[in-house]
Protein backbone atom coordinates (compact mmCIF):
# COMPACT_ATOMS: atom_id res chain seq x y z
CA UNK A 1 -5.37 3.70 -23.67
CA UNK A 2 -2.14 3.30 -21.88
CA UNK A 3 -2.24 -0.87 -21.46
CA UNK A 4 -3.36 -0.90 -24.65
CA UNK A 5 -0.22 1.49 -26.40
CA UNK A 6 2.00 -0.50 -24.07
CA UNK A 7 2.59 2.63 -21.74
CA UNK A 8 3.91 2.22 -18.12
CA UNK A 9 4.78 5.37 -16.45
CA UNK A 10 2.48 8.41 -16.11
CA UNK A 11 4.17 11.82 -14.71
CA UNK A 12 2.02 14.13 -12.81
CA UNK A 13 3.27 17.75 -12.21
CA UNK A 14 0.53 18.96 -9.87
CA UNK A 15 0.06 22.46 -9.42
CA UNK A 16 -3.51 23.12 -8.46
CA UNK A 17 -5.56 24.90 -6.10
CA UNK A 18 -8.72 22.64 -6.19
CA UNK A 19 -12.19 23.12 -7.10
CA UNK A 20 -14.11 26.26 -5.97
CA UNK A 21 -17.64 24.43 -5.78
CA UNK A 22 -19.22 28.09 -7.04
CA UNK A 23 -21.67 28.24 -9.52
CA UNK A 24 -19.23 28.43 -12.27
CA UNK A 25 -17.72 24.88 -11.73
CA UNK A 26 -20.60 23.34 -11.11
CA UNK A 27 -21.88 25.17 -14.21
CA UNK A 28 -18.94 23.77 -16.32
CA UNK A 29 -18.81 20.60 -14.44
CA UNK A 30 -15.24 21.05 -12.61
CA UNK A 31 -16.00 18.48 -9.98
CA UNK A 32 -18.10 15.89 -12.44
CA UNK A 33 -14.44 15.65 -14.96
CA UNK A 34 -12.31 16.22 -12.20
CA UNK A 35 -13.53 13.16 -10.79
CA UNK A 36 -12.54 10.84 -13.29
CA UNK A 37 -8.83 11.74 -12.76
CA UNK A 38 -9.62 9.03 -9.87
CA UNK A 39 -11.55 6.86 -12.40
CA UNK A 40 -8.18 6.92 -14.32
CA UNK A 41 -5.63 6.80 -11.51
CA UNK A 42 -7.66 3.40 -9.97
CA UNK A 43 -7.88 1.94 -13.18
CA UNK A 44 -3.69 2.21 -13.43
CA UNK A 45 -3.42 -0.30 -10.48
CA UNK A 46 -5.36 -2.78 -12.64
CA UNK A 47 -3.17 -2.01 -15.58
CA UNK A 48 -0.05 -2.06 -13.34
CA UNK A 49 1.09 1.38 -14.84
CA UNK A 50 3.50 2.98 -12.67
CA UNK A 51 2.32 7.00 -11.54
CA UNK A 52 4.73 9.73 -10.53
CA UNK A 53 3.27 13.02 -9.04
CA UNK A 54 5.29 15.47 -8.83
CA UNK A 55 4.25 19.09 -6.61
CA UNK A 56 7.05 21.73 -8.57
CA UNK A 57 8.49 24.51 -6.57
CA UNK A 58 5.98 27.00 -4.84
CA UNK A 59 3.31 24.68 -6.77
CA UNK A 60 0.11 24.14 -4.64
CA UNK A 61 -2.27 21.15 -4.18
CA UNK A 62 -5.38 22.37 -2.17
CA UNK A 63 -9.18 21.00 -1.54
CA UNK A 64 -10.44 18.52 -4.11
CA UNK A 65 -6.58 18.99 -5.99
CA UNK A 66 -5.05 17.29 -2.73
CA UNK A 67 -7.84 14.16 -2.66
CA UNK A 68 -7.76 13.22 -6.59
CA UNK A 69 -3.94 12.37 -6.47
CA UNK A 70 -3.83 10.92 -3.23
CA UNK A 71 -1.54 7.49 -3.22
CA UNK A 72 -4.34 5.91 -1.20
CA UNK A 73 -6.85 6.37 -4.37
CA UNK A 74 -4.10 3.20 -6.35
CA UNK A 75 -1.65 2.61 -3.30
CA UNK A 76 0.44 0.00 -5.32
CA UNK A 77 1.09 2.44 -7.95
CA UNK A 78 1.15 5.84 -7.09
CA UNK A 79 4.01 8.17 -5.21
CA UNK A 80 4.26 11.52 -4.33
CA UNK A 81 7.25 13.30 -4.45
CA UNK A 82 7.03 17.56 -3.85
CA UNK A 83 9.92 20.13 -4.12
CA UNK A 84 10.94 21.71 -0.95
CA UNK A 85 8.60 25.04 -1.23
CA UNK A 86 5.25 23.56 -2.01
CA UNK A 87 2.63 23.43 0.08
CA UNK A 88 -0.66 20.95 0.06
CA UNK A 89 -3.46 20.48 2.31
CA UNK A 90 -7.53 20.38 2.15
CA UNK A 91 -7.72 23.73 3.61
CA UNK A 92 -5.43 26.72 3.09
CA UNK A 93 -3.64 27.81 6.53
CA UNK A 94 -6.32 30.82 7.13
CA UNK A 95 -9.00 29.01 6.04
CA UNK A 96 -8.14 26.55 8.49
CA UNK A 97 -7.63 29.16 11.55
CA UNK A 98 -10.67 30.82 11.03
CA UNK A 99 -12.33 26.86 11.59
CA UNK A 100 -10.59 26.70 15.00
CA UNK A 101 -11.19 29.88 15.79
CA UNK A 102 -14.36 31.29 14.63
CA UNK A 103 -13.87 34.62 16.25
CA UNK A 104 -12.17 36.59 18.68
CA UNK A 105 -13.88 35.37 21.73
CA UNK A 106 -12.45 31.94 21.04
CA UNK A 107 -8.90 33.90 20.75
CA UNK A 108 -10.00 35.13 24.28
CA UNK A 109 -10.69 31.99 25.80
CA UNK A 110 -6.79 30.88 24.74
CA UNK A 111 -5.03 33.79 25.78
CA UNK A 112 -6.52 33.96 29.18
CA UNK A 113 -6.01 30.15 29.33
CA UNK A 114 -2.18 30.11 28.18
CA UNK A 115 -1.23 33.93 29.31
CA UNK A 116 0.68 33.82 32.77
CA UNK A 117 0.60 37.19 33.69
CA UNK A 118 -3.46 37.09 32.44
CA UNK A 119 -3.53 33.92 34.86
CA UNK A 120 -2.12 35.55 37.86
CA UNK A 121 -4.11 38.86 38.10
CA UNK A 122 -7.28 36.33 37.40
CA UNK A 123 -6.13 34.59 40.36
CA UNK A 124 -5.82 38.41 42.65
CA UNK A 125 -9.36 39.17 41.52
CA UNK A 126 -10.91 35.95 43.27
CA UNK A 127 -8.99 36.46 46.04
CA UNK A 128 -9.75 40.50 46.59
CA UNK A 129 -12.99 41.53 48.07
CA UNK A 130 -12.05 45.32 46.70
CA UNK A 131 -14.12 46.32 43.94
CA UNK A 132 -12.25 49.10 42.90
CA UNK A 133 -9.14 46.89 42.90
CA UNK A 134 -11.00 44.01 40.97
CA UNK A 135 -12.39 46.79 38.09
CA UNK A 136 -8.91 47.82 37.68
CA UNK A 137 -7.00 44.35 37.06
CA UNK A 138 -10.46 43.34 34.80
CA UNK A 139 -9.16 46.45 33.17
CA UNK A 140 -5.63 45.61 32.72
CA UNK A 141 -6.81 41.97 31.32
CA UNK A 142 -8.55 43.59 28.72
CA UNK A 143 -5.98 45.81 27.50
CA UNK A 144 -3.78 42.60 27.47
CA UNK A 145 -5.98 40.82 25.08
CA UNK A 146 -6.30 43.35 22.56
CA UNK A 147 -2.28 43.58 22.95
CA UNK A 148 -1.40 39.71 22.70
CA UNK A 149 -4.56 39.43 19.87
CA UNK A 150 -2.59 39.88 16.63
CA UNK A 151 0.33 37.91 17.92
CA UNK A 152 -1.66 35.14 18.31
CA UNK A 153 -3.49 35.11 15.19
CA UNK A 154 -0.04 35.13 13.43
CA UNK A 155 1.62 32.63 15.77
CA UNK A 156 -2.05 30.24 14.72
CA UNK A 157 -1.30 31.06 11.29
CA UNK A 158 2.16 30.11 11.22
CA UNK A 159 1.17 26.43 13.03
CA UNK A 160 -1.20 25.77 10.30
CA UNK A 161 1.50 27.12 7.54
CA UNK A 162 3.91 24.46 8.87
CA UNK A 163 1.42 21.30 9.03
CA UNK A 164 1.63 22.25 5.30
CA UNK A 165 4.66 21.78 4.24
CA UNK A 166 6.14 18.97 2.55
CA UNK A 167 8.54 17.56 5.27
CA UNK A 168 5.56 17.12 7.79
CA UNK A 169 3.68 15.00 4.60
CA UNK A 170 6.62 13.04 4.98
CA UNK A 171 6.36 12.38 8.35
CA UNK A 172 2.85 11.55 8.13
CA UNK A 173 3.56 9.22 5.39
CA UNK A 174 1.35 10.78 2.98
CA UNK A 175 3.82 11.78 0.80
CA UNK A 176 7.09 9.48 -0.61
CA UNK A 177 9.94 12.18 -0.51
CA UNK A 178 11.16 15.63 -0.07
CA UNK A 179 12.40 16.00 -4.00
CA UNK A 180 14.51 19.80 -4.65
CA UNK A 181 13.58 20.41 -8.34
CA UNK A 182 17.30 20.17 -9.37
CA UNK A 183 17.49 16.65 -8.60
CA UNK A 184 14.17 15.80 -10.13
CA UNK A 185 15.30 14.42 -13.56
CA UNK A 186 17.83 11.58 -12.51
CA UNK A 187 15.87 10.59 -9.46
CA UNK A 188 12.32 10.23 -11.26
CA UNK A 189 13.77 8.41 -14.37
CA UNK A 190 15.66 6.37 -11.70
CA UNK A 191 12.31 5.78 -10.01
CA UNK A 192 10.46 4.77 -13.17
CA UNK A 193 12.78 2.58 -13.93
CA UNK A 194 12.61 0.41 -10.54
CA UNK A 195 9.58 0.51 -10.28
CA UNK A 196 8.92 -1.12 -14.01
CA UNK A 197 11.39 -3.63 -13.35
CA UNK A 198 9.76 -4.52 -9.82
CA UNK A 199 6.45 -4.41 -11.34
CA UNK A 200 7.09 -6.95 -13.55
CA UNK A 201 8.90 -9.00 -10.52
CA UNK A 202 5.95 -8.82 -8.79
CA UNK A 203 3.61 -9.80 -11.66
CA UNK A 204 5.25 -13.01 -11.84
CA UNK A 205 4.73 -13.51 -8.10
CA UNK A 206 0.96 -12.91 -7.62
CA UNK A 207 0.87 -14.97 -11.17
CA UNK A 208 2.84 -17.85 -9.38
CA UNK A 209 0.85 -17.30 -6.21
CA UNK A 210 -2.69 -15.70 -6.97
CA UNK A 211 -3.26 -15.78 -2.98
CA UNK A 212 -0.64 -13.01 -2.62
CA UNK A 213 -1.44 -9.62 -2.91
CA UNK A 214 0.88 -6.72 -4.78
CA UNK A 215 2.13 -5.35 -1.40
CA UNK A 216 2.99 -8.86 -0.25
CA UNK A 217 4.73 -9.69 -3.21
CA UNK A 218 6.67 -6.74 -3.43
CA UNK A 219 7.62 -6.93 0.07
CA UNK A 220 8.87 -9.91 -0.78
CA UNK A 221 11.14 -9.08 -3.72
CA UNK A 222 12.30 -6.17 -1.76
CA UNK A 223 13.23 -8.58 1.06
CA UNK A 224 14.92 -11.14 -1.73
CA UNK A 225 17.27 -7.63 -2.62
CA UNK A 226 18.25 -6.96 1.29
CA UNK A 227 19.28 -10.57 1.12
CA UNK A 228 21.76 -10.21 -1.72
CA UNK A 229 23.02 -6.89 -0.33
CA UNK A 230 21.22 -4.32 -2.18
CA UNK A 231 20.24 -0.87 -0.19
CA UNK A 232 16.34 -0.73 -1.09
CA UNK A 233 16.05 2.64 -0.62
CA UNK A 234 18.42 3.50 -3.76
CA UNK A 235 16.16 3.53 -6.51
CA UNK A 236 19.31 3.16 -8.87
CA UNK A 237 21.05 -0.29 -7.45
CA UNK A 238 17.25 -1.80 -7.03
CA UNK A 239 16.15 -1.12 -10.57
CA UNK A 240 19.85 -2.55 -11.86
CA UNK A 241 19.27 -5.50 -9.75
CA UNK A 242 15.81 -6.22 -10.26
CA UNK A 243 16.01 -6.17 -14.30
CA UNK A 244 18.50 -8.56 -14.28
CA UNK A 245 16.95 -10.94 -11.53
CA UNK A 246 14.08 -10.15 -13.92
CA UNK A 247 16.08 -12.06 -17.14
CA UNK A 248 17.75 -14.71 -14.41
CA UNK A 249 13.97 -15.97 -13.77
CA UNK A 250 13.43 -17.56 -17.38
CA UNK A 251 16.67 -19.99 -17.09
CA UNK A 252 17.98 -22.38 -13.94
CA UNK A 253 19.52 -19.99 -11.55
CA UNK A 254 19.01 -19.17 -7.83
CA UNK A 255 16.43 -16.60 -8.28
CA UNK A 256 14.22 -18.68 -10.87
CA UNK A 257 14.74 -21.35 -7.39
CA UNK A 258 13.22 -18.68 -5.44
CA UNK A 259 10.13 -18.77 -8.12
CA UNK A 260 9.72 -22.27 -8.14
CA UNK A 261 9.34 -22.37 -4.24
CA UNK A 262 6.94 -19.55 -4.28
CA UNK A 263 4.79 -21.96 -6.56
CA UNK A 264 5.07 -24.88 -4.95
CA UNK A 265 4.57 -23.53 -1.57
CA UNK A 266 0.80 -22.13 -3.11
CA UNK A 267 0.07 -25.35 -4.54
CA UNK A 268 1.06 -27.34 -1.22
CA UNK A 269 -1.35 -24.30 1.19
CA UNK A 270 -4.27 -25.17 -1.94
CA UNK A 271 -3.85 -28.41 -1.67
CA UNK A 272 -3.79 -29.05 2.14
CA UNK A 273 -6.78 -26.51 2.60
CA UNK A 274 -9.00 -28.22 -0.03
CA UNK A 275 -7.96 -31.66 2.05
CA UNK A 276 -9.49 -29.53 5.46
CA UNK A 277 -12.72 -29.47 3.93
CA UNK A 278 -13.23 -32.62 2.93
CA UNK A 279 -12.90 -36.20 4.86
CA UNK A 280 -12.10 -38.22 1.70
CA UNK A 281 -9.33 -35.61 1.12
CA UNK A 282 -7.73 -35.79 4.05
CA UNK A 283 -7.25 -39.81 3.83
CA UNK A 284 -6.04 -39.24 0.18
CA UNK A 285 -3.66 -37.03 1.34
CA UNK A 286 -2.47 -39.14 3.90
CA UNK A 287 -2.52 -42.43 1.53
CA UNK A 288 -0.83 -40.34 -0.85
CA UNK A 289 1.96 -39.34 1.69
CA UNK A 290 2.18 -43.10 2.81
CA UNK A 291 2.41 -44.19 -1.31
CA UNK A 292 5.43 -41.87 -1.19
CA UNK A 293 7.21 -42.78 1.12
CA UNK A 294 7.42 -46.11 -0.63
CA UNK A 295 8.06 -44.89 -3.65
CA UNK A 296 10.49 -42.72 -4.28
CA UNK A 297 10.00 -42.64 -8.36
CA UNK A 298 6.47 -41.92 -8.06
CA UNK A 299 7.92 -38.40 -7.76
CA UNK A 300 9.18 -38.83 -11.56
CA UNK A 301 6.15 -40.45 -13.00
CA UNK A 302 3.79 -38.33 -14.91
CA UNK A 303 0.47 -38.11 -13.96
CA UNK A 304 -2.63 -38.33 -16.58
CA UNK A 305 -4.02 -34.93 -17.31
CA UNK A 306 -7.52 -36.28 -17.10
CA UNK A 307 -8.75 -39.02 -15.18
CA UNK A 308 -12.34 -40.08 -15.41
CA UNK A 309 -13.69 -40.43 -11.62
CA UNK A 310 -16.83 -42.15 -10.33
CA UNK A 311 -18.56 -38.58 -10.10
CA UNK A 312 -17.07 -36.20 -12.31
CA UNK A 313 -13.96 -35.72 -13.82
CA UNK A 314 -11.12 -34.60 -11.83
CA UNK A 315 -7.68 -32.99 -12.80
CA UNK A 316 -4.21 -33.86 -12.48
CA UNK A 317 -1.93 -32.88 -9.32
CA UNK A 318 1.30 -33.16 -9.42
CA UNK A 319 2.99 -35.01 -6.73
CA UNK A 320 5.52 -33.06 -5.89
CA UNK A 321 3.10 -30.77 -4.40
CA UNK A 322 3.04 -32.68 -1.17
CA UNK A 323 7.21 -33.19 -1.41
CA UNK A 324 7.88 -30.51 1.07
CA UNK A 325 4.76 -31.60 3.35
CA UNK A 326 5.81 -33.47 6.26
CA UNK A 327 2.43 -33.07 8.23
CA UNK A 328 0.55 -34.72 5.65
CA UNK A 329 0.53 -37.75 7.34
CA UNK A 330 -1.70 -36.24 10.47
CA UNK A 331 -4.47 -35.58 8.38
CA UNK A 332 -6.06 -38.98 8.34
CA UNK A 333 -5.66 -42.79 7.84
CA UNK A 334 -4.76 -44.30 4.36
CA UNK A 335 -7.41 -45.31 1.38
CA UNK A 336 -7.25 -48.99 1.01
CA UNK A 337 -7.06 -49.84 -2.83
CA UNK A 338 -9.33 -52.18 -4.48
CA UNK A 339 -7.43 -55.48 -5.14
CA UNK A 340 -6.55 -56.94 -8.02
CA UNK A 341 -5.98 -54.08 -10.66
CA UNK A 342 -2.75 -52.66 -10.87
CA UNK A 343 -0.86 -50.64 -8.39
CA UNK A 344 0.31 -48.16 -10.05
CA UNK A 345 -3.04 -47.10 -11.52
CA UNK A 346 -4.56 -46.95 -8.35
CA UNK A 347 -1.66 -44.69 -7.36
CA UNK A 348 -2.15 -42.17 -10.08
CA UNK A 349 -6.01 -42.66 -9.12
CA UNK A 350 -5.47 -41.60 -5.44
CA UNK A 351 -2.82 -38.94 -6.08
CA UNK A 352 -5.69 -37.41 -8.81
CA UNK A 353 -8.50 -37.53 -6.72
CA UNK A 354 -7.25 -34.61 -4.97
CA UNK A 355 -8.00 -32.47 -7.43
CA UNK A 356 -11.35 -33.13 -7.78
CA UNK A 357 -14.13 -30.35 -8.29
């Protein structure tokens, strides 16, 4: 429905705590609709529509919440931004200490493993051979556990509080940026608009180059902005540059250049890996390099669209796909031409050949 109204940027303000998985979702089918919120966010990646979640102060993602919006579900499209206070995770912080520590003998094994004062009358009662003395510091190390207990439980708790906040996303990479709500409005319209505008860059590179995927593509745009001094990381000087590199690709300027090489550079890597796979290629190629070199207005002579072969028909390459070749020549000896027809047809027949299915 988006594609089809023309619609390029979905916002997400995520504030949920997940699905319970009690008999009341499953009666009302929580899980089954919640699942197509992945159905839809994939299905933006082969739209190209540009999503923005957004986590709102003290907002929440937890359990199946966390999973449907994660960037790794459309990682070409999606980014995660989350207000300072929020929290997300699969499991909420005591949820997740009573996991690593089922009960309070597992508590016992840590204190009396991290404890020094536990560790050094441990260490008295191996070497006493006094039983009295030994009942009394067994004594003591149980009056120390139930004192450290609750101070451990809360210093557990606090660990698994802070794997949950959004600065330690960040630094696991599962999350774009740290986002205070009063900065939200200029830096997500900001962050629409680049992205749009480098969409549609990179739409016209994988078009150019169907070998190339997104990522590539827009690593290479971004790489085409660091060289004409823009700083990629603000969203404001990339979007202004890329919408007008955007118009600069339909007319003769340096950046429509950098388009032109893109294609040529995929037809020369199909052309040269179709020629590995065949013997007759590779001496076409190599007459075809050795015709060139000869002649340098083949380069300006059109080619036929359509030239009817001895097996099938075959379709036009243009020479200039082997202009910027200069290893052409290694790939095998020249074709000999028939004699006595004319040269230049038996050019065009050679440099067509190439192409054939």
């Amino acid at each position: 429905d988006f594609a089809q109204e023309g619609l390029k940027a979905i916002l997400i303000v995520a504030n949920w705590r997940g699905f319970s998985g009690g008999m009341r979702d499953m009666y009302k089918e929580i899980l089954k609709e919640g699942s197509r919120i992945v159905d839809a966010l994939v299905a933006c990646e082969a739209y190209d529509v540009s999503v923005l979640t957004y986590i709102p102060p003290f907002g929440e993602l937890r359990g199946g919440s966390w999973v449907v919006i994660d960037k790794q579900i459309a990682p070409n499209n999606i980014v995660v931004f989350a207000d300072p206070t929020s929290r997300m995770n699969i499991i909420e912080p005591a949820g997740f200490c009573k996991v690593k520590f089922r009960d309070n003998r597992e508590v016992t094994q840590t204190i009396k493993r991290l404890d020094q004062q536990i560790i050094k009358w441990q260490k008295q009662i191996d070497e006493t051979e006094s039983a009295d003395e030994k009942l009394s510091l067994q004594s003591m190390i149980v009056k120390r556990v139930d004192e450290l207990m609750a101070d451990y439980k809360r210093v557990a708790l606090k660990f698994a509080e802070l794997q949950d906040t959004p600065y330690r996303a960040v630094e696991k990479g599962v999350i774009g940026a740290v986002l205070p709500f009063t900065d939200t409005r200029m830096r997500i319209y900001w962050s629409f608009r680049r992205r749009m505008a480098v969409y549609a860059l990179r739409r016209k590179y994988v078009t150019l180059s169907p070998s190339t995927t997104l990522s590539e593509a827009e690593q290479c745009i971004m790489a085409w902005a660091e060289d004409d001094g823009v700083d990629t990381k603000d969203d404001r000087r990339v979007a202004e540059w890329a919408e007008q590199r955007g118009q600069e690709s339909h007319h003769a300027t340096t950046f429509a250049h950098r388009f032109s090489v893109v294609r040529r550079t995929y037809i020369q890597s199909r052309v040269l890996e179709l020629a590995s796979n065949s013997s007759t290629a590779r001496s076409t190629v190599a007459a075809l390099a050795a015709i060139q070199s000869t002649s340098g207005a083949l380069r300006r002579t059109p080619l036929p669209t359509n030239v009817e072969g001895k097996n099938s028909k075959v379709r036009s390459v243009s020479v200039d796909a082997f202009s910027a070749s200069s290893d052409v020549s290694t790939l095998g000896s020249p074709v000999l031409v028939s004699p006595g027809a004319d040269d230049m047809t038996h050019r065009r027949r050679c440099v067509s050949s190439v192409g054939a299915e």
